[in-house]
PDB file of N, CA and C in Angstrom:
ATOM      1  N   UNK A   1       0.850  -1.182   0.000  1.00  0.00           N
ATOM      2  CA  UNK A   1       0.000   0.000   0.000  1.00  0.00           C
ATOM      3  C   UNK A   1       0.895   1.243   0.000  1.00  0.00           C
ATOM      4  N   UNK A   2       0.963   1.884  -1.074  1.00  0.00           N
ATOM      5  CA  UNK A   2       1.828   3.183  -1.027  1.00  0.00           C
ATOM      6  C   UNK A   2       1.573   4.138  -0.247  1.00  0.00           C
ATOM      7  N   UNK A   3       0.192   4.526   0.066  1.00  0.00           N
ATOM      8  CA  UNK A   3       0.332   5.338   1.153  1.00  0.00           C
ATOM      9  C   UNK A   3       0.999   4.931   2.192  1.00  0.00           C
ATOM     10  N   UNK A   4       1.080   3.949   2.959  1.00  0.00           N
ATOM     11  CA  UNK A   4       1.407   3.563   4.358  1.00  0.00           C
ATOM     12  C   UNK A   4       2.974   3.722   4.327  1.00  0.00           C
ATOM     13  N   UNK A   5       3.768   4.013   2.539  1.00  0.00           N
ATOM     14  CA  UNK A   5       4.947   4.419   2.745  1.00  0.00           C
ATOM     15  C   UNK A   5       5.188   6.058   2.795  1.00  0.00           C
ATOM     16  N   UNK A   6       4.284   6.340   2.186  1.00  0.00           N
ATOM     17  CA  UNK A   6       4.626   7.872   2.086  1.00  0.00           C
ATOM     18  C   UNK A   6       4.320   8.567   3.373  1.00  0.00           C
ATOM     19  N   UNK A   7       3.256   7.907   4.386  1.00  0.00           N
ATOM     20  CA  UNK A   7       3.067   8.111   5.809  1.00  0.00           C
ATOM     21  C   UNK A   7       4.603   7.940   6.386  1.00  0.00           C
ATOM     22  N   UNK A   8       5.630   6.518   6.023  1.00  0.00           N
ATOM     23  CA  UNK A   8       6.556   6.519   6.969  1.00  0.00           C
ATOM     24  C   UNK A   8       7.193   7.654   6.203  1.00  0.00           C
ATOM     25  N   UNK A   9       7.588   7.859   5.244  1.00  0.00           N
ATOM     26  CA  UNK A   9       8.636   8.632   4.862  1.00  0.00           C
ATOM     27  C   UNK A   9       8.216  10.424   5.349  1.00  0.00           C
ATOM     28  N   UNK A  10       7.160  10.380   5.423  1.00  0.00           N
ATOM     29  CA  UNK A  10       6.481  12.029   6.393  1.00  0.00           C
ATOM     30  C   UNK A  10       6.583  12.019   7.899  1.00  0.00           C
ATOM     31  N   UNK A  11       7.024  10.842   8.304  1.00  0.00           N
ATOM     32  CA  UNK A  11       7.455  10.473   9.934  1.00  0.00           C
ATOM     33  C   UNK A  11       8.910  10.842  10.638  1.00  0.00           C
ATOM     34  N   UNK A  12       9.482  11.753   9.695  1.00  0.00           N
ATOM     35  CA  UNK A  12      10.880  12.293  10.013  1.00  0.00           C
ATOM     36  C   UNK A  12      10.410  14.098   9.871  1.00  0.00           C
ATOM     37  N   UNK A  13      11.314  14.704  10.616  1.00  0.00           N
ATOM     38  CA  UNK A  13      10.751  16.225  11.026  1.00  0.00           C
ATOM     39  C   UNK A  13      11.883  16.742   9.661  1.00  0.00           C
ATOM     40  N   UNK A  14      13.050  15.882   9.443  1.00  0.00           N
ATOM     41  CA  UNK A  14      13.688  17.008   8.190  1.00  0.00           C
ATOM     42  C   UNK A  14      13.220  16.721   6.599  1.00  0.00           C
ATOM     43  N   UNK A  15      12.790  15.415   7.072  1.00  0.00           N
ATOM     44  CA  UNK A  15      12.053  14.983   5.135  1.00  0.00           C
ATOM     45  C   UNK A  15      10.422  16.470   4.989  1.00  0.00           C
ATOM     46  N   UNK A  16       9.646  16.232   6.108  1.00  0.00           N
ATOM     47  CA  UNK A  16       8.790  17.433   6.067  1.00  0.00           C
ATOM     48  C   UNK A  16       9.517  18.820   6.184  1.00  0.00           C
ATOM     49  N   UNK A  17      10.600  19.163   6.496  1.00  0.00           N
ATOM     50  CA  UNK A  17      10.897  20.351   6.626  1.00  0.00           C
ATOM     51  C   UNK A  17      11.406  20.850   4.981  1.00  0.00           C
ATOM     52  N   UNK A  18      11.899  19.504   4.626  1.00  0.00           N
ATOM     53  CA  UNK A  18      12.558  19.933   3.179  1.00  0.00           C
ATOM     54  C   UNK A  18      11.011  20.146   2.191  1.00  0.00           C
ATOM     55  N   UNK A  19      10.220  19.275   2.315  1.00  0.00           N
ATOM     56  CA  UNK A  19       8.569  19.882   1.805  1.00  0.00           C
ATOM     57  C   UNK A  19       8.506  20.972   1.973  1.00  0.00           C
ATOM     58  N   UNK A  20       8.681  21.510   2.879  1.00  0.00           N
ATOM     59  CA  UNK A  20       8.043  22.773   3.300  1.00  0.00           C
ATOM     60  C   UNK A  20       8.584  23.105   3.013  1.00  0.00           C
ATOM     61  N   UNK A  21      10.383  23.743   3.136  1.00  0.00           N
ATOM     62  CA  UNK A  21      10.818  24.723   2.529  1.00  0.00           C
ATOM     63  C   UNK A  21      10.636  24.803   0.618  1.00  0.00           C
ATOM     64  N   UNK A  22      10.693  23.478   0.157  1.00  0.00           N
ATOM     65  CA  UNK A  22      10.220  23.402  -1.548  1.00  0.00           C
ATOM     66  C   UNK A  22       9.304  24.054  -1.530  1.00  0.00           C
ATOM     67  N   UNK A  23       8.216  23.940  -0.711  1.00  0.00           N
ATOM     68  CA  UNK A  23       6.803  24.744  -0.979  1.00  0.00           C
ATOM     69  C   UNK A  23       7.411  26.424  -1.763  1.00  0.00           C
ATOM     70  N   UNK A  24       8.004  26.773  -1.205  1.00  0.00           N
ATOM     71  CA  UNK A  24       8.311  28.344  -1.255  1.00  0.00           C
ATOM     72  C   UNK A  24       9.739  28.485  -1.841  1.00  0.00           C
ATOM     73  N   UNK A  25      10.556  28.242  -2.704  1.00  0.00           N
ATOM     74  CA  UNK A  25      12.001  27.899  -3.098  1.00  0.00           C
ATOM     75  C   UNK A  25      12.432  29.159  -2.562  1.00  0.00           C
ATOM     76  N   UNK A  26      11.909  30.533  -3.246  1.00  0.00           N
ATOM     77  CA  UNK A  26      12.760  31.837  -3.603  1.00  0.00           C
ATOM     78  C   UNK A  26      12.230  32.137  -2.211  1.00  0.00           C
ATOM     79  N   UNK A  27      11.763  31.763  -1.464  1.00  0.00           N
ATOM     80  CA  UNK A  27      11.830  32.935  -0.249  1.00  0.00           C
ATOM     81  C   UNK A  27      12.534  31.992   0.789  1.00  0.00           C
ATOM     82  N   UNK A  28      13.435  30.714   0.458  1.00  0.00           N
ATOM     83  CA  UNK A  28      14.079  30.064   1.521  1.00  0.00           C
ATOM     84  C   UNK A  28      15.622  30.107   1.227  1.00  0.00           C
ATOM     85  N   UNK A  29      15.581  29.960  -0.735  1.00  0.00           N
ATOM     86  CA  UNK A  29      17.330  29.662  -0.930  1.00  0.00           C
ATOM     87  C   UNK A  29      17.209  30.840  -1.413  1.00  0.00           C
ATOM     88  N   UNK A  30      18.766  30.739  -1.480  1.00  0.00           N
ATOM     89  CA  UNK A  30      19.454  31.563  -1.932  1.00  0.00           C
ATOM     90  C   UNK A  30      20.070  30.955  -3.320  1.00  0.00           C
ATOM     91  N   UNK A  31      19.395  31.996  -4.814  1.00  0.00           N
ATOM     92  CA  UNK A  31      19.694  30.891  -5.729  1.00  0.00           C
ATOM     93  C   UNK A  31      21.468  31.629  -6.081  1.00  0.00           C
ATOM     94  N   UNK A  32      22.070  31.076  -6.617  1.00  0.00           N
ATOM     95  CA  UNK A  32      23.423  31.031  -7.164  1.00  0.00           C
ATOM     96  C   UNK A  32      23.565  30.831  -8.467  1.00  0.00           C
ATOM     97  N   UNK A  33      22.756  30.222  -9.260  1.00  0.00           N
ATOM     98  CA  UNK A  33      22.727  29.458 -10.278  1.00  0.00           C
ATOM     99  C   UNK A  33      21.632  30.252 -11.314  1.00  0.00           C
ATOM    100  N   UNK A  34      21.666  29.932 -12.620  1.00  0.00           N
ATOM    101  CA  UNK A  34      20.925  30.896 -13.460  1.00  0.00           C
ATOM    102  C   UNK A  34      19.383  29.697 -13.687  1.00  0.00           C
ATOM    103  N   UNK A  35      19.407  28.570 -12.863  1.00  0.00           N
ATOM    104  CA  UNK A  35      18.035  27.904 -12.613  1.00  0.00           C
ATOM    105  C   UNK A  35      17.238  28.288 -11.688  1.00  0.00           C
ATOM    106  N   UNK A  36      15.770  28.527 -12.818  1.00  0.00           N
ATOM    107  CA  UNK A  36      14.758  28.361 -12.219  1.00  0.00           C
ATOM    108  C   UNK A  36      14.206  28.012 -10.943  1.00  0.00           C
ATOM    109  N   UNK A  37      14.332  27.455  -9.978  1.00  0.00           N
ATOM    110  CA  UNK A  37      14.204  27.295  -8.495  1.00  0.00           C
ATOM    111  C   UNK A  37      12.516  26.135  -8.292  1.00  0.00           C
ATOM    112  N   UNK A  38      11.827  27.530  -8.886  1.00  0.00           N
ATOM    113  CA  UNK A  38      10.396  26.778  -9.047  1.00  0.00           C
ATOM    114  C   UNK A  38      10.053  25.752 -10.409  1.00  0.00           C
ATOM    115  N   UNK A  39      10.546  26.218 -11.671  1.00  0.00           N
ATOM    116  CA  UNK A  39      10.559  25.358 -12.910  1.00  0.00           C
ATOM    117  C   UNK A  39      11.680  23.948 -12.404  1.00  0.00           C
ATOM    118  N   UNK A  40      12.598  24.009 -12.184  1.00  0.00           N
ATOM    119  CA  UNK A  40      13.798  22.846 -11.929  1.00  0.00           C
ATOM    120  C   UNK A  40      13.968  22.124 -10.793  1.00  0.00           C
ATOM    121  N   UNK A  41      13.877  23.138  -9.810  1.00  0.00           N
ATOM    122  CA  UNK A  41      13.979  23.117  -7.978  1.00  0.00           C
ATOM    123  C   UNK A  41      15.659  23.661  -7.762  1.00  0.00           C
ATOM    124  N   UNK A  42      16.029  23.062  -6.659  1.00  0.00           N
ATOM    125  CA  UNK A  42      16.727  23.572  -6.018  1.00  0.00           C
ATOM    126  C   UNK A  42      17.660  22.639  -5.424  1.00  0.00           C
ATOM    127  N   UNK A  43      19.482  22.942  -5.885  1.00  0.00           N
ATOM    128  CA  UNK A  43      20.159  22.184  -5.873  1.00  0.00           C
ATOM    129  C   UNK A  43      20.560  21.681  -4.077  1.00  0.00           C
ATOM    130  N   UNK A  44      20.761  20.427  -4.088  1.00  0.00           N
ATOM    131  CA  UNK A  44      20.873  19.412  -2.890  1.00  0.00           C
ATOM    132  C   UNK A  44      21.963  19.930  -1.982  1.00  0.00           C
ATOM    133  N   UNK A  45      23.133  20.890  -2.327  1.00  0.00           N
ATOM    134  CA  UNK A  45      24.027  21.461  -1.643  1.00  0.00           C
ATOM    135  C   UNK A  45      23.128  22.304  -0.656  1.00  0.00           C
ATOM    136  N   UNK A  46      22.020  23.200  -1.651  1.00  0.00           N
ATOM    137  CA  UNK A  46      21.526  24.930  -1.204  1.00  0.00           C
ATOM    138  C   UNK A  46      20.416  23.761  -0.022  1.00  0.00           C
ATOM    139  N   UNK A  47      19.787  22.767  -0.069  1.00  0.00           N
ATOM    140  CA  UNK A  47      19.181  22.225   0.590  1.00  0.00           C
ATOM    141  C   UNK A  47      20.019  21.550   1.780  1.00  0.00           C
ATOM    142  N   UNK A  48      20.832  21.332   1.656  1.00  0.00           N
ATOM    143  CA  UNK A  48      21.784  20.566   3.039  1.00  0.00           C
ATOM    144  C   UNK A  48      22.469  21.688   3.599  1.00  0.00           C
ATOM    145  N   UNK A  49      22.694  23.331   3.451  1.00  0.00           N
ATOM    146  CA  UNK A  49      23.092  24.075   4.018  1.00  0.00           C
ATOM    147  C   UNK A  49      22.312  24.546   5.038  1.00  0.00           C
ATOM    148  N   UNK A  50      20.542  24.616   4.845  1.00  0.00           N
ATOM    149  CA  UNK A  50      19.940  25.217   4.942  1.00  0.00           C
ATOM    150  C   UNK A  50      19.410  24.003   6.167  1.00  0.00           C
ATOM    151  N   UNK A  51      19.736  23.161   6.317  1.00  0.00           N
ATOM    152  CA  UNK A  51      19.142  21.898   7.614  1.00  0.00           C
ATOM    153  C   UNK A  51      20.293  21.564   8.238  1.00  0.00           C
ATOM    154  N   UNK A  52      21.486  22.105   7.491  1.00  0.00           N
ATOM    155  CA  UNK A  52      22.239  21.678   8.473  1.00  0.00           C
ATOM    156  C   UNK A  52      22.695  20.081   8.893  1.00  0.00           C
ATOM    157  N   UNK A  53      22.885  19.542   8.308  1.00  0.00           N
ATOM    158  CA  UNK A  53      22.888  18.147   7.702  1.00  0.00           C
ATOM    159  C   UNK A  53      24.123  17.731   6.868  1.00  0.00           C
ATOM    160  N   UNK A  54      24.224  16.530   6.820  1.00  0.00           N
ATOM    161  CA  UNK A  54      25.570  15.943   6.172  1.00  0.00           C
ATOM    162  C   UNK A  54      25.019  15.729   4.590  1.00  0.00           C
ATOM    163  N   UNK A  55      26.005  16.263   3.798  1.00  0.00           N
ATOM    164  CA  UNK A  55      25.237  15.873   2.823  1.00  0.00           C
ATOM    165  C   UNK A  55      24.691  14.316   2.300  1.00  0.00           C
ATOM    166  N   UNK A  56      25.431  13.527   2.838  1.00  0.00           N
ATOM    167  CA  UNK A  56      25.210  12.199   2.718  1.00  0.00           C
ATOM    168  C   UNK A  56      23.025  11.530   3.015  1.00  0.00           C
ATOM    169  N   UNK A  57      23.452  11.974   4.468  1.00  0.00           N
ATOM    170  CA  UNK A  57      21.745  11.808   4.613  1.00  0.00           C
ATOM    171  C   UNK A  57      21.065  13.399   4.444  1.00  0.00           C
ATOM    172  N   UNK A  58      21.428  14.168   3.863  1.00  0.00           N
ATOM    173  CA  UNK A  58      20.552  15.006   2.833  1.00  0.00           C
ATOM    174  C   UNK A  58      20.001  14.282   1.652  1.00  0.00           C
ATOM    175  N   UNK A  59      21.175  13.596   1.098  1.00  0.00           N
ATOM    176  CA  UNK A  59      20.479  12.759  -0.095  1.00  0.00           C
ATOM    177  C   UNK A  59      19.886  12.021   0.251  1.00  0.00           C
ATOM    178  N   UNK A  60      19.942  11.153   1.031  1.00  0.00           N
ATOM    179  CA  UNK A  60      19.484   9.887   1.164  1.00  0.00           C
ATOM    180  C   UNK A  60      17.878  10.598   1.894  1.00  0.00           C
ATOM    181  N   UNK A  61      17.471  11.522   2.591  1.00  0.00           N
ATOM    182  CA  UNK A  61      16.371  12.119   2.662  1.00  0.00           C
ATOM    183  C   UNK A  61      15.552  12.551   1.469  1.00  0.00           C
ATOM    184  N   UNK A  62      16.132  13.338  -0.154  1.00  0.00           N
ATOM    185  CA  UNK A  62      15.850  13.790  -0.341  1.00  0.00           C
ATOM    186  C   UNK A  62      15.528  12.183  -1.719  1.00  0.00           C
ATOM    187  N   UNK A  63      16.239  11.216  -1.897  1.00  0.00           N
ATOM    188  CA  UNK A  63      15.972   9.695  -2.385  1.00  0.00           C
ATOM    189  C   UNK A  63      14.587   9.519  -1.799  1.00  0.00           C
ATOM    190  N   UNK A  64      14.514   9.290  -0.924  1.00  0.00           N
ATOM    191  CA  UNK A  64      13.311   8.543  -0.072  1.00  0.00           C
ATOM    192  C   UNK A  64      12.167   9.196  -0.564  1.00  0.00           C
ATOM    193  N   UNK A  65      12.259  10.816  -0.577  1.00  0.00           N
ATOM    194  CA  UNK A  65      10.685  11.630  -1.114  1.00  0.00           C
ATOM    195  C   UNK A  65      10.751  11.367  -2.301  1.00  0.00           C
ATOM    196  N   UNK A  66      11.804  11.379  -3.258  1.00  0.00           N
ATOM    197  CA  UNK A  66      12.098  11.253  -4.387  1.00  0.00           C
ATOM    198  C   UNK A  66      10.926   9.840  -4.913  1.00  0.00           C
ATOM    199  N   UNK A  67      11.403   8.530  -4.104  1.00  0.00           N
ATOM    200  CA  UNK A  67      11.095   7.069  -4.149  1.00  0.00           C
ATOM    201  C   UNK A  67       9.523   7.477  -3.994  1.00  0.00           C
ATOM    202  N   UNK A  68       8.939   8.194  -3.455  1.00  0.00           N
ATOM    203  CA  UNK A  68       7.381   8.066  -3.200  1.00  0.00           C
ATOM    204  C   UNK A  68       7.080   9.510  -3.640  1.00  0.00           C
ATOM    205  N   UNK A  69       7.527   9.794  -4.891  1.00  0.00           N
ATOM    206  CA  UNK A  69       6.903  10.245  -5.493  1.00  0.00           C
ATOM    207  C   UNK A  69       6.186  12.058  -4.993  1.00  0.00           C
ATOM    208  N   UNK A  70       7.075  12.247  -4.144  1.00  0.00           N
ATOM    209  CA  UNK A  70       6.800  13.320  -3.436  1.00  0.00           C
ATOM    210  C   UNK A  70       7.243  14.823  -3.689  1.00  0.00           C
ATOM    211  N   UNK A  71       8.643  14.425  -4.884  1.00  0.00           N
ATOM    212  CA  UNK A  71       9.409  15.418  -5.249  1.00  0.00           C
ATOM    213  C   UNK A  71      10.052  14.501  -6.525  1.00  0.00           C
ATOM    214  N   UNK A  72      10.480  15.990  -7.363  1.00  0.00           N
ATOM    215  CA  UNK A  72      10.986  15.676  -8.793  1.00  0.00           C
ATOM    216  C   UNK A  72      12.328  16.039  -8.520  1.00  0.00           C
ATOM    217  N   UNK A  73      13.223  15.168  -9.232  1.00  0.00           N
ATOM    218  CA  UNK A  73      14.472  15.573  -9.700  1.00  0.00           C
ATOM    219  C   UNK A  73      14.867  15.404 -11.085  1.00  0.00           C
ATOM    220  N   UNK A  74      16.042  16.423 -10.999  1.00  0.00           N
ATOM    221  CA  UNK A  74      16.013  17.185 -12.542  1.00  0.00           C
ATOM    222  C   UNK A  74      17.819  17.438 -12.223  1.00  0.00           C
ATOM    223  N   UNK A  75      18.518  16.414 -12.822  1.00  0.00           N
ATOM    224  CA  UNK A  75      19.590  16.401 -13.456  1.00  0.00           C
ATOM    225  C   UNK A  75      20.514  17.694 -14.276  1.00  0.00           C
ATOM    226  N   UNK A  76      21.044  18.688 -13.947  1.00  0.00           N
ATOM    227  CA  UNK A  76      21.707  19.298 -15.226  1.00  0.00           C
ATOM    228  C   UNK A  76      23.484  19.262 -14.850  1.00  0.00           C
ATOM    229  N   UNK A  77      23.884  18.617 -15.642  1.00  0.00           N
ATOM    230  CA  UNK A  77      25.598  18.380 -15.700  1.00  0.00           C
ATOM    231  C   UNK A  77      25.425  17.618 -14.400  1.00  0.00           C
ATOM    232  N   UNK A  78      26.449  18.009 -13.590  1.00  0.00           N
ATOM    233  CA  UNK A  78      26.765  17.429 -12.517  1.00  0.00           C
ATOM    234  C   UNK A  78      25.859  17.698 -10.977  1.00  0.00           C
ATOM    235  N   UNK A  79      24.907  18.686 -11.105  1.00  0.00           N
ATOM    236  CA  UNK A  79      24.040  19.034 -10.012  1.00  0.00           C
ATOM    237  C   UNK A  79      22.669  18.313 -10.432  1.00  0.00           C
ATOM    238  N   UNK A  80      22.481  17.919  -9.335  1.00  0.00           N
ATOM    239  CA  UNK A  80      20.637  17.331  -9.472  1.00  0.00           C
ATOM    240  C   UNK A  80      19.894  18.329  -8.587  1.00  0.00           C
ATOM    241  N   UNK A  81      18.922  18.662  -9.012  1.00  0.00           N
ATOM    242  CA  UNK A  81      17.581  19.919  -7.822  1.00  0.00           C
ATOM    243  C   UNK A  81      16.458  19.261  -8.248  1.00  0.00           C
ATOM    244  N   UNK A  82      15.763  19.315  -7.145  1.00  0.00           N
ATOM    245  CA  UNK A  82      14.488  19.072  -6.463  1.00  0.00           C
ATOM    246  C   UNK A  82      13.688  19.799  -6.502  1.00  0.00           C
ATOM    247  N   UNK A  83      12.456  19.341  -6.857  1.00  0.00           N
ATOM    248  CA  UNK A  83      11.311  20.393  -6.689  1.00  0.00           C
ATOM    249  C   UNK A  83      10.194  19.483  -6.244  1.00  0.00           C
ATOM    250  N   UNK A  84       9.233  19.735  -5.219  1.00  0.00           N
ATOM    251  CA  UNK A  84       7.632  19.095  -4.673  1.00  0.00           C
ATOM    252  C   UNK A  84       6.870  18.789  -6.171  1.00  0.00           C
ATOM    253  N   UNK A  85       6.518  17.336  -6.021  1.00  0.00           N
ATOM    254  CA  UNK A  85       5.575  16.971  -7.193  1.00  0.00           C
ATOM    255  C   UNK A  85       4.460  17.345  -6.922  1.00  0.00           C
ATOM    256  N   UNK A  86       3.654  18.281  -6.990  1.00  0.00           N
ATOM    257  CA  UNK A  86       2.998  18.800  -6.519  1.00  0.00           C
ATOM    258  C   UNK A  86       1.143  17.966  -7.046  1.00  0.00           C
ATOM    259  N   UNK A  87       1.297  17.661  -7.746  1.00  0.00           N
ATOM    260  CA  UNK A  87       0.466  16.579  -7.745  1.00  0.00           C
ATOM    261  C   UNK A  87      -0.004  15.347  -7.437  1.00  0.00           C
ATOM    262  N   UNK A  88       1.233  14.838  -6.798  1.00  0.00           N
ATOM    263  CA  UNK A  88       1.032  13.922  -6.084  1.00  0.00           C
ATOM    264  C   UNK A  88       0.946  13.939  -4.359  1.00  0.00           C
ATOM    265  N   UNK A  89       1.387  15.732  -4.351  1.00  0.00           N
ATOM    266  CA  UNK A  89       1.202  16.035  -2.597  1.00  0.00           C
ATOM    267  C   UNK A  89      -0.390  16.498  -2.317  1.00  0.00           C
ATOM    268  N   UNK A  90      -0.923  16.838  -3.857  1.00  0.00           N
ATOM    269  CA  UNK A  90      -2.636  16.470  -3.933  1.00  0.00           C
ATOM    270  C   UNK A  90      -3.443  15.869  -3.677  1.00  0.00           C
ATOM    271  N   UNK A  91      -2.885  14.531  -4.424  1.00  0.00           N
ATOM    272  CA  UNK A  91      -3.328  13.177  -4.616  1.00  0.00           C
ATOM    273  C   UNK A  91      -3.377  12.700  -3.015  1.00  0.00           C
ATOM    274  N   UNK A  92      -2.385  12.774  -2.400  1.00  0.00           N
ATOM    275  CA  UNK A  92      -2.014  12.298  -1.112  1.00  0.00           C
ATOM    276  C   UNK A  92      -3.161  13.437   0.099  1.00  0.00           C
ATOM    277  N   UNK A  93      -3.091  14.449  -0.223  1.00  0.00           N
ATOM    278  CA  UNK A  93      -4.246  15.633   0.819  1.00  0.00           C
ATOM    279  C   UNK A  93      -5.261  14.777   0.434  1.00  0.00           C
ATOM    280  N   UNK A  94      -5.315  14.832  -0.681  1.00  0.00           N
ATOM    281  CA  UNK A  94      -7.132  14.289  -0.641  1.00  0.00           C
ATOM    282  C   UNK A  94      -7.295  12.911  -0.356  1.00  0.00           C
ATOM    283  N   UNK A  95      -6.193  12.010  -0.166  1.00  0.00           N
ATOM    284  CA  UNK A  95      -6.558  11.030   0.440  1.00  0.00           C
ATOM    285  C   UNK A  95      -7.103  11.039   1.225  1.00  0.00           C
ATOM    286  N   UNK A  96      -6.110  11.425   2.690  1.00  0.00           N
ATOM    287  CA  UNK A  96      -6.545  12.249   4.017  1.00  0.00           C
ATOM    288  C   UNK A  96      -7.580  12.792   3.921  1.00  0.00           C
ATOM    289  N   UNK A  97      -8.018  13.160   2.833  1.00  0.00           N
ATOM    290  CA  UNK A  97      -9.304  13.859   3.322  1.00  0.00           C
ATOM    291  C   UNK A  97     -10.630  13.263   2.939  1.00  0.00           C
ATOM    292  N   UNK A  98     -10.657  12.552   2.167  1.00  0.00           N
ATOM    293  CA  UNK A  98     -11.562  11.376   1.843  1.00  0.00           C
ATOM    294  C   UNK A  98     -11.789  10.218   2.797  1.00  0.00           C
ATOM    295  N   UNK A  99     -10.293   9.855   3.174  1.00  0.00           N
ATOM    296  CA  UNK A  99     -10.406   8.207   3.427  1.00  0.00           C
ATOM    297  C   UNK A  99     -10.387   8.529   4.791  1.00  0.00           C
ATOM    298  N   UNK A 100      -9.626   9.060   5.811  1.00  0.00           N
ATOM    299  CA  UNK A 100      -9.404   9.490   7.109  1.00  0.00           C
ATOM    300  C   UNK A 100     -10.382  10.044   7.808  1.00  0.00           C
TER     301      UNK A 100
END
């Protein structure tokens, strides 16, 4: 049952914090880069500065939302950025709000 994973993977306070800050890119990072923020997302460095975190389990946090579908990644050269799939953080509200 995929929800019952995307429940565990929302059971950590920095996997939701990184949601939340995606919610809003330009009013959390600081972009550096001539990408988009909201079109591309936001590279995994500007996200592990900002939690304070190793980058190691930054990724491996930002894999897991990735795995359930919670956030997009988007490859350019050697940086990958993240952005909230925002349709599937839909899909998932209205679960909750149907089935719950």
């Amino acid at each position: 049952m995929e929800n019952v994973e995307t429940f565990k993977t929302l059971s950590n306070e920095y996997r939701l914090k990184i949601l939340t800050l995606l919610k809003e890119p330009k009013k959390h990072f600081y972009n550096e880069t001539k990408v988009d923020e909201v079109e591309t997302g936001v590279c995994v460095g500007e996200i592990q500065k900002l939690l304070n975190l190793t980058q190691s389990t930054t990724s491996h946090y930002l894999s897991m939302l990735e795995k359930d579908n919670l956030l997009i990644a988007t490859r350019i050269g050697k940086w990958t950025y993240y952005r909230r799939n925002e349709e599937m953080i839909s899909d998932f509200k209205n679960f909750i709000l149907e089935e719950l």
